[in-house]
Protein backbone atom coordinates (compact mmCIF):
# COMPACT_ATOMS: atom_id res chain seq x y z
CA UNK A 1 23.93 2.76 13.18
CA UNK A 2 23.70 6.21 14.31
CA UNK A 3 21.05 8.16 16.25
CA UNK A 4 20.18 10.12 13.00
CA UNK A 5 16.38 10.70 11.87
CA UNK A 6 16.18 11.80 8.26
CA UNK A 7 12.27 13.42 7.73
CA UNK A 8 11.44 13.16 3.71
CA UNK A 9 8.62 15.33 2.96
CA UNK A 10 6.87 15.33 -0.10
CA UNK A 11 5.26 19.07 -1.21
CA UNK A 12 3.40 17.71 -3.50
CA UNK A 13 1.41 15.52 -1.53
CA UNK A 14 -2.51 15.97 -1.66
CA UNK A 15 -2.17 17.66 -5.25
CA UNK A 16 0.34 20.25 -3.46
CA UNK A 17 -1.77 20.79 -0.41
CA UNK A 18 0.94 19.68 1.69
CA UNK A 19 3.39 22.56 1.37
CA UNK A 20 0.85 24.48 3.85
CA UNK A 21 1.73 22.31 6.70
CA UNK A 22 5.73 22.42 5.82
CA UNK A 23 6.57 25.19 7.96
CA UNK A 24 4.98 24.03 11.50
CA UNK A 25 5.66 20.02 10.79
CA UNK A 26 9.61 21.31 10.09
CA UNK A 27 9.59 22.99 12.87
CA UNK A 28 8.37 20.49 15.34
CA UNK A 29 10.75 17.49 13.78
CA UNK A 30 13.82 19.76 14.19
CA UNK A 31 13.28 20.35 17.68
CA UNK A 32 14.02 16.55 18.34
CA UNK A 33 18.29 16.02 18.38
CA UNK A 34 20.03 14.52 15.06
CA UNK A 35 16.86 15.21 12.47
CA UNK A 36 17.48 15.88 9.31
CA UNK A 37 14.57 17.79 6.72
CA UNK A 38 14.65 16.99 3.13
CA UNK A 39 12.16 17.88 0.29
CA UNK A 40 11.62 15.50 -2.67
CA UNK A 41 11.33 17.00 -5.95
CA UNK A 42 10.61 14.41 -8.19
CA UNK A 43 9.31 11.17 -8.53
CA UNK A 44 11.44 8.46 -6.73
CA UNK A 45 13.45 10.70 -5.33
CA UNK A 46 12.39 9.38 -1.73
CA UNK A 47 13.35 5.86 -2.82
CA UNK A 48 17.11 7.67 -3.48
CA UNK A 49 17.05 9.81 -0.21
CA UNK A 50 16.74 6.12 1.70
CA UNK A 51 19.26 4.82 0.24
CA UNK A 52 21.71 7.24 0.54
CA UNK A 53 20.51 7.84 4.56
CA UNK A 54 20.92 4.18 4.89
CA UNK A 55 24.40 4.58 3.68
CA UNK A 56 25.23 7.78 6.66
CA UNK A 57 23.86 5.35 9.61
CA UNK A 58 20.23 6.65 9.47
CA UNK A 59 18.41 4.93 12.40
CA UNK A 60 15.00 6.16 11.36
CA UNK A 61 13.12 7.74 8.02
CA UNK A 62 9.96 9.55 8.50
CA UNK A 63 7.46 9.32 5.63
CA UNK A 64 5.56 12.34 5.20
CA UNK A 65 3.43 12.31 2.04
CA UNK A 66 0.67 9.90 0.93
CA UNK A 67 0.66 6.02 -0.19
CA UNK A 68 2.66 7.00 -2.91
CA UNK A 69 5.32 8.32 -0.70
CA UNK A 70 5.60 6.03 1.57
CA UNK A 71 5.60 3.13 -1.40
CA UNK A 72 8.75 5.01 -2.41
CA UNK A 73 10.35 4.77 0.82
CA UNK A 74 9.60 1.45 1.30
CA UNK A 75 10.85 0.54 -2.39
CA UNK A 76 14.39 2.73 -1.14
CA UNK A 77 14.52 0.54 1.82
CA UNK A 78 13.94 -3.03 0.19
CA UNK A 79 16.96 -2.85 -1.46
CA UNK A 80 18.79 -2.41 1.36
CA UNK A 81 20.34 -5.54 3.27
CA UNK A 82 18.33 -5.62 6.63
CA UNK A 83 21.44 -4.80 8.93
CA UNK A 84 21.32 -1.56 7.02
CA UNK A 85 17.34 -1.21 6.84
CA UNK A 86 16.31 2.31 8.75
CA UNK A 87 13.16 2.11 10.86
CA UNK A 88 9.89 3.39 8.85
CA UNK A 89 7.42 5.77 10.37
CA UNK A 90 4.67 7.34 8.48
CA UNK A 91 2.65 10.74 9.04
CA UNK A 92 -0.34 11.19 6.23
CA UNK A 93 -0.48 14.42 4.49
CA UNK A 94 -1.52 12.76 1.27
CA UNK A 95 -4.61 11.81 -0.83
CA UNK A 96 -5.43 8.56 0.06
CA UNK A 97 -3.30 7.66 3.22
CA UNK A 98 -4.51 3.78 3.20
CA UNK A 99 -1.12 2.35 4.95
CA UNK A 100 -1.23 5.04 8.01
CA UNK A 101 -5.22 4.36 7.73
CA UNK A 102 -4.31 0.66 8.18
CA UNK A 103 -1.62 1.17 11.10
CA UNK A 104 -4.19 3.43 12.96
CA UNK A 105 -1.86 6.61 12.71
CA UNK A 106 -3.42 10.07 13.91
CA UNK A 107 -4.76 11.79 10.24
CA UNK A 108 -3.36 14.87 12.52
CA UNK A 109 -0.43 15.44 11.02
CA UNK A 110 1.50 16.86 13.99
CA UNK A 111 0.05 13.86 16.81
CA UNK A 112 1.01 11.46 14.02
CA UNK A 113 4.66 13.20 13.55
CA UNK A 114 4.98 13.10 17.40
CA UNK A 115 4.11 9.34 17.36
CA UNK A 116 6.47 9.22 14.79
CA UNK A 117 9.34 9.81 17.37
CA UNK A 118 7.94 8.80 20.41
CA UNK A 119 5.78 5.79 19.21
CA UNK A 120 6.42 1.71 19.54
CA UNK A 121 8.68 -0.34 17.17
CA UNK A 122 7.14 -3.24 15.52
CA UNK A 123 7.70 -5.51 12.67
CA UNK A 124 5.50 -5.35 9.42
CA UNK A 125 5.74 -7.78 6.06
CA UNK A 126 6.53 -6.66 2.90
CA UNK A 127 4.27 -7.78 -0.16
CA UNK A 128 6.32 -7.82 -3.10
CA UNK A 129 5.42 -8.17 -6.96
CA UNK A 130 7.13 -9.05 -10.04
CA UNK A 131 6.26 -8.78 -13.45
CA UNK A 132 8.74 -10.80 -15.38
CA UNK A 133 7.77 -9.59 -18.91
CA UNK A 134 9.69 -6.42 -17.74
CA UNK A 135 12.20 -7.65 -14.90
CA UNK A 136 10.72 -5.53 -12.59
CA UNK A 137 10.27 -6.09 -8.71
CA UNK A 138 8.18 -3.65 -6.84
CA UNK A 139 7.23 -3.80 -2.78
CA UNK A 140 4.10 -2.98 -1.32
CA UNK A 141 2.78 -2.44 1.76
CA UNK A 142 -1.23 -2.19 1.46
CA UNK A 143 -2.82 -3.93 -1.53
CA UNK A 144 -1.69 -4.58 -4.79
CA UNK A 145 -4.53 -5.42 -7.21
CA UNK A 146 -5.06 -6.27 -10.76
CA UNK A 147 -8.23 -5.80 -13.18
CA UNK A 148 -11.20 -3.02 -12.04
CA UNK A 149 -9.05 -2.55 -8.94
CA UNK A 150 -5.99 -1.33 -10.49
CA UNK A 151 -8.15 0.71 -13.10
CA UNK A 152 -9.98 2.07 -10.83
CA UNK A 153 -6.49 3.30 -8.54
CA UNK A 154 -5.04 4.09 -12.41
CA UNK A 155 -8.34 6.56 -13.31
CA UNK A 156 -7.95 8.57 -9.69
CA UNK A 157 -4.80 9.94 -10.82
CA UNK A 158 -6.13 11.04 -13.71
CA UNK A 159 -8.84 12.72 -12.53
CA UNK A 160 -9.16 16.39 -11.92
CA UNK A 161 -7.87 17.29 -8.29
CA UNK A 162 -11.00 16.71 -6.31
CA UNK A 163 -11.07 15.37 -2.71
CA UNK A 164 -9.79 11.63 -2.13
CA UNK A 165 -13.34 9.93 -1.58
CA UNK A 166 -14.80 11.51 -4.27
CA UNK A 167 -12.04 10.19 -6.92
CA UNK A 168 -12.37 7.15 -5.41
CA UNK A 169 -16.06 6.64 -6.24
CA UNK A 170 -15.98 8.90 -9.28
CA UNK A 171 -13.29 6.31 -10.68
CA UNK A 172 -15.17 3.14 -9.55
CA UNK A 173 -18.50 3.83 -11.24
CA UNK A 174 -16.39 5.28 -14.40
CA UNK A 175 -14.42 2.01 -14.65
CA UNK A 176 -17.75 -0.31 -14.19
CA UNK A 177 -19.48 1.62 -16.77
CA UNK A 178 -16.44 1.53 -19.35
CA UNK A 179 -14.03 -0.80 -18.03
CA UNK A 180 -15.80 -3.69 -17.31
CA UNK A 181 -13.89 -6.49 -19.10
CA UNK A 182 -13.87 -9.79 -17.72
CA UNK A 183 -10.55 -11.62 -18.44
CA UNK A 184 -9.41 -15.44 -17.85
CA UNK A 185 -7.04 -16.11 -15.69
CA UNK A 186 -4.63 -19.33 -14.83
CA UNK A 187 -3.15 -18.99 -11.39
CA UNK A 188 -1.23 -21.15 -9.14
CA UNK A 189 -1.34 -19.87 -5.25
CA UNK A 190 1.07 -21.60 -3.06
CA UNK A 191 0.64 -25.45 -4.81
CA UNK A 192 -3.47 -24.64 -5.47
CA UNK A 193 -3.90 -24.13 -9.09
CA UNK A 194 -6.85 -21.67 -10.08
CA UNK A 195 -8.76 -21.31 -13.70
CA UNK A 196 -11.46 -18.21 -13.53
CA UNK A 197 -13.03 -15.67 -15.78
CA UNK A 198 -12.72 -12.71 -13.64
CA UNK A 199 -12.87 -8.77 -12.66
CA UNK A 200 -10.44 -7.95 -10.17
CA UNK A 201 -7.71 -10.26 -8.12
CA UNK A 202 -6.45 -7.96 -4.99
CA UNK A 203 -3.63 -9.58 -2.72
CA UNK A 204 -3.51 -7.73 0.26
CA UNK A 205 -1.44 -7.31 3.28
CA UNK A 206 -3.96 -4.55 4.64
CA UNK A 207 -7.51 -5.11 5.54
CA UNK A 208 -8.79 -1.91 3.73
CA UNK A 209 -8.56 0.42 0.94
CA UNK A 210 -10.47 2.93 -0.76
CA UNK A 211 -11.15 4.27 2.94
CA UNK A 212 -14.57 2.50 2.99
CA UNK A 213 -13.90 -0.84 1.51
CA UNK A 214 -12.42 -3.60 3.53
CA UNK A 215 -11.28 -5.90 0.83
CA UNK A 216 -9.64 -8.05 3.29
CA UNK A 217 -11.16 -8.02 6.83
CA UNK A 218 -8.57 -11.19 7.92
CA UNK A 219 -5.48 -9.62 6.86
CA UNK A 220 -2.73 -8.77 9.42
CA UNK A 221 0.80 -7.40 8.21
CA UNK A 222 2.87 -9.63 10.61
CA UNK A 223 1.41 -13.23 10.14
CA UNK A 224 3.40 -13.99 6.69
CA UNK A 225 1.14 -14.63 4.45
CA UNK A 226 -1.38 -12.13 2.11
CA UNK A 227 -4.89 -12.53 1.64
CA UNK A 228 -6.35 -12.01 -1.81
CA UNK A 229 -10.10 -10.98 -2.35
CA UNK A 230 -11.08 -12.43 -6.05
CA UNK A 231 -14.26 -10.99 -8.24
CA UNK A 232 -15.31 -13.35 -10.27
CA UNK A 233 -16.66 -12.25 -13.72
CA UNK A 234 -20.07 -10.93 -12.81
CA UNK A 235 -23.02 -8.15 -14.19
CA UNK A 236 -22.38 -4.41 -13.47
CA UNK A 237 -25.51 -4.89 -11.58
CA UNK A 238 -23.75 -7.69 -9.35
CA UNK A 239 -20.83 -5.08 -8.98
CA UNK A 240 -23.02 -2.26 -7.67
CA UNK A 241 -25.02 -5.21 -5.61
CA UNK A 242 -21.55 -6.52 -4.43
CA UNK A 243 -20.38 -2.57 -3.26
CA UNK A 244 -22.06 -2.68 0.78
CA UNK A 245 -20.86 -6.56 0.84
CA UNK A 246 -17.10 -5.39 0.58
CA UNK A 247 -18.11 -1.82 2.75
CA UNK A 248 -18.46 -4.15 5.76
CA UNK A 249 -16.12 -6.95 4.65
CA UNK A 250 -18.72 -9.72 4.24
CA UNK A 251 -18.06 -10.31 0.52
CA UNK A 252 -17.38 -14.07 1.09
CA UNK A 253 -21.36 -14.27 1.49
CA UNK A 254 -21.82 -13.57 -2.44
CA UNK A 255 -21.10 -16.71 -4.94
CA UNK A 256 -18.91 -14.55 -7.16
CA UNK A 257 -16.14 -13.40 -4.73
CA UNK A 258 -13.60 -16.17 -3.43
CA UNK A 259 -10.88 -15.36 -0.92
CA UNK A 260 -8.10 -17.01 1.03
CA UNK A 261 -4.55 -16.77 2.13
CA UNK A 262 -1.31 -17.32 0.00
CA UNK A 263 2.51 -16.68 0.14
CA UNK A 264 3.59 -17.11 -3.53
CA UNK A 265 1.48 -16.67 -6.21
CA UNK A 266 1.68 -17.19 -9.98
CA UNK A 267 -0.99 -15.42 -12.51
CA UNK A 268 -0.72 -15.59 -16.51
CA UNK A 269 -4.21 -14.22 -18.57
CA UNK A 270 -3.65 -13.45 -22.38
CA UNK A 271 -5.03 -10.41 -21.82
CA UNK A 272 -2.59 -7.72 -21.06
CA UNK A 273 -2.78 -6.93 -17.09
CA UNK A 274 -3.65 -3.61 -15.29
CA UNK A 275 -1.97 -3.89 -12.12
CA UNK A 276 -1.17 -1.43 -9.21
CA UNK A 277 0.78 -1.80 -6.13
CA UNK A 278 -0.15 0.51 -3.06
CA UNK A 279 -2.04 2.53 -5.15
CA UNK A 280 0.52 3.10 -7.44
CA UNK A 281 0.62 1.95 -11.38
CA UNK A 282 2.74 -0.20 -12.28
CA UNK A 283 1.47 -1.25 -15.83
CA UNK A 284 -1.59 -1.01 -18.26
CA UNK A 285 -2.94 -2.59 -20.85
CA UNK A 286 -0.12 -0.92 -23.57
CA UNK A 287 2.32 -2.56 -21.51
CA UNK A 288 1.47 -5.77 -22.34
CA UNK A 289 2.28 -7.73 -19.28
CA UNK A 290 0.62 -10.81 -19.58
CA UNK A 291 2.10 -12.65 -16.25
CA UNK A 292 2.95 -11.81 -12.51
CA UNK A 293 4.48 -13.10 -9.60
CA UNK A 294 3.11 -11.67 -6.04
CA UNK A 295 4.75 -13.08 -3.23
CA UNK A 296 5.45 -11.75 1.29
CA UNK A 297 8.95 -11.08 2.80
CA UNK A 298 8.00 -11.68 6.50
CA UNK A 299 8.38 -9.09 8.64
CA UNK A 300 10.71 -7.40 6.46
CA UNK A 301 10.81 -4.04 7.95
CA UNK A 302 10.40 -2.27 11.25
CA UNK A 303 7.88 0.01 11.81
CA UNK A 304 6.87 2.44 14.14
CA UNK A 305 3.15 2.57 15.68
CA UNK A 306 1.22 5.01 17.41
CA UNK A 307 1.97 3.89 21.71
CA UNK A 308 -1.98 3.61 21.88
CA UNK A 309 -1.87 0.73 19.34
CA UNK A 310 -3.25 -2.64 20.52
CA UNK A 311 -3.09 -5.89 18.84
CA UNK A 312 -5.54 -7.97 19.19
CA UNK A 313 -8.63 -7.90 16.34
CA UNK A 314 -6.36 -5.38 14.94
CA UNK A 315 -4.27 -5.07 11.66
CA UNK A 316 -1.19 -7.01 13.76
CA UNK A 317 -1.51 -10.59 14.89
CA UNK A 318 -1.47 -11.22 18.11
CA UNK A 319 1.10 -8.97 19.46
CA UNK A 320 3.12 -6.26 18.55
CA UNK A 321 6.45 -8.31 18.29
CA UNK A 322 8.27 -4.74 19.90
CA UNK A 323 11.39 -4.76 19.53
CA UNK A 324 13.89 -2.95 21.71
């Protein structure tokens, strides 16, 4: 594998925001040796750009976009076979930004891009998801979620452009005034089988999302498993009651959330599934996906972290697992 860094920058990033910061972040990525610029312009085109990198002896992509961005990149780099698999580094100029939120990356976008080059090498799971009514396999980094969650992450792209927090909460109390549909579910995590009327199921890798809510304060991206967060059918009243619960991650206090750890998991409900992965949609209620498969590739990729990162009682277990 070559010394080769291939930067894939997404313009549209932050509803087109990003393009302002093009010019200076170009400038200070081509100033390192062997870096390569490329624009995306269209959807999954940053899933294509890996794969074809991979294929030139990339050592290194750098994600710059949002959640969405990097989900694509990640996506490109799954199918790759791991001798092949670039190194991932991520610099937020997006919307939400949970992952580099997660992996304590500078929101500066040129102290993250400089981390980017100069920053740590760790190893990071993979969640991955399958819905089998379509044959289709996505990977995930974050969260992926299913019910209020995923409506909620499905109604903040269709909002006007407003700023990221306010979507967020603008789509939450939109979705518990008009989306909230409890549905039965029949699960089976690792050999534990689960029966529940429920709101939301959320497996997560990360420990937050949404910026303020930590829907999984235990989770660390390098032990190989995911944690899941359940809401259990409740009022719109508990919902609102159950809001400052997840804000500081003590949800497990309230008798209608359950959580716990899991590598495979099975779900089937007869009604047809909303369900998101990083943020990103992967199917609605049209769809008519009635079952899903969520399962972890431990440490699948390699990642790069800011040098300042520390592991312990952070998002990594107990130590960075650098690799030289």
């Amino acid at each position: 594998m070559s010394d080769s860094i291939v930067c894939i920058f997404n313009p549209s990033a932050n509803q087109g925001k990003a393009n302002t910061l093009e010019s200076d972040l170009r400038r200070l990525a081509e100033a390192h040796p062997n870096t390569e610029w490329i624009r995306t312009a269209h959807p999954h085109q940053a899933e294509e750009i890996v794969i074809s990198a991979a294929s030139q002896g990339c050592k290194r992509v750098i994600a710059l976009g949002g959640d969405g961005t990097v989900n694509e990149v990640v996506n490109g780099l799954m199918l790759l076979p791991p001798e092949h698999k670039p190194e991932l580094a991520v610099v937020p100029i997006g919307t939400g930004n949970e992952v580099a939120r997660n992996l304590d990356i500078s929101e500066n976008p040129r102290e993250a891009l400089l981390s980017a080059f100069e920053g740590v090498l760790g190893q990071m799971d993979v969640g991955y998801i399958t819905l089998p009514d379509s044959m289709k396999t996505s990977y995930w980094l974050n969260t992926a979620g299913i019910g209020l969650d995923a409506i909620v992450s499905t109604q903040v792209h269709e909002l006007p452009p407003v700023r990221a927090d306010i979507g967020y909460w603008s789509a939450f109390f939109y979705a518990i005034v008009f989306n909230h549909t409890p549905f039965h579910i029949e699960a089976v995590l690792d050999s534990q089988p689960i029966s529940a009327n429920t709101l939301m199921f959320v497996a997560c890798n990360g420990r937050k999302e949404g910026k303020l809510i930590q829907i999984a304060p235990n989770a660390q991206c390098d032990d190989g498993v995911l944690e899941y967060s359940m809401l259990r059918a409740a009022s719109r009243w508990q919902v609102l009651v159950s809001l400052p619960f997840f804000m500081l991650g003590k949800q497990s206090l309230l008798p209608y959330v359950s959580s716990g750890s899991f590598q495979t998991l099975t779900l089937k409900s007869k009604t047809p599934l909303t369900i998101h992965a990083d943020g990103e949609t992967l199917c609605k209620p049209k769809a008519h996906i009635h079952r899903v498969e969520i399962g972890v590739l431990p440490r699948a990729i390699k990642i790069v972290l800011p040098e300042t990162k520390t592991a312990p009682g952070g998002w990594f277990s107990l130590s960075l697992r650098s690799i030289k």
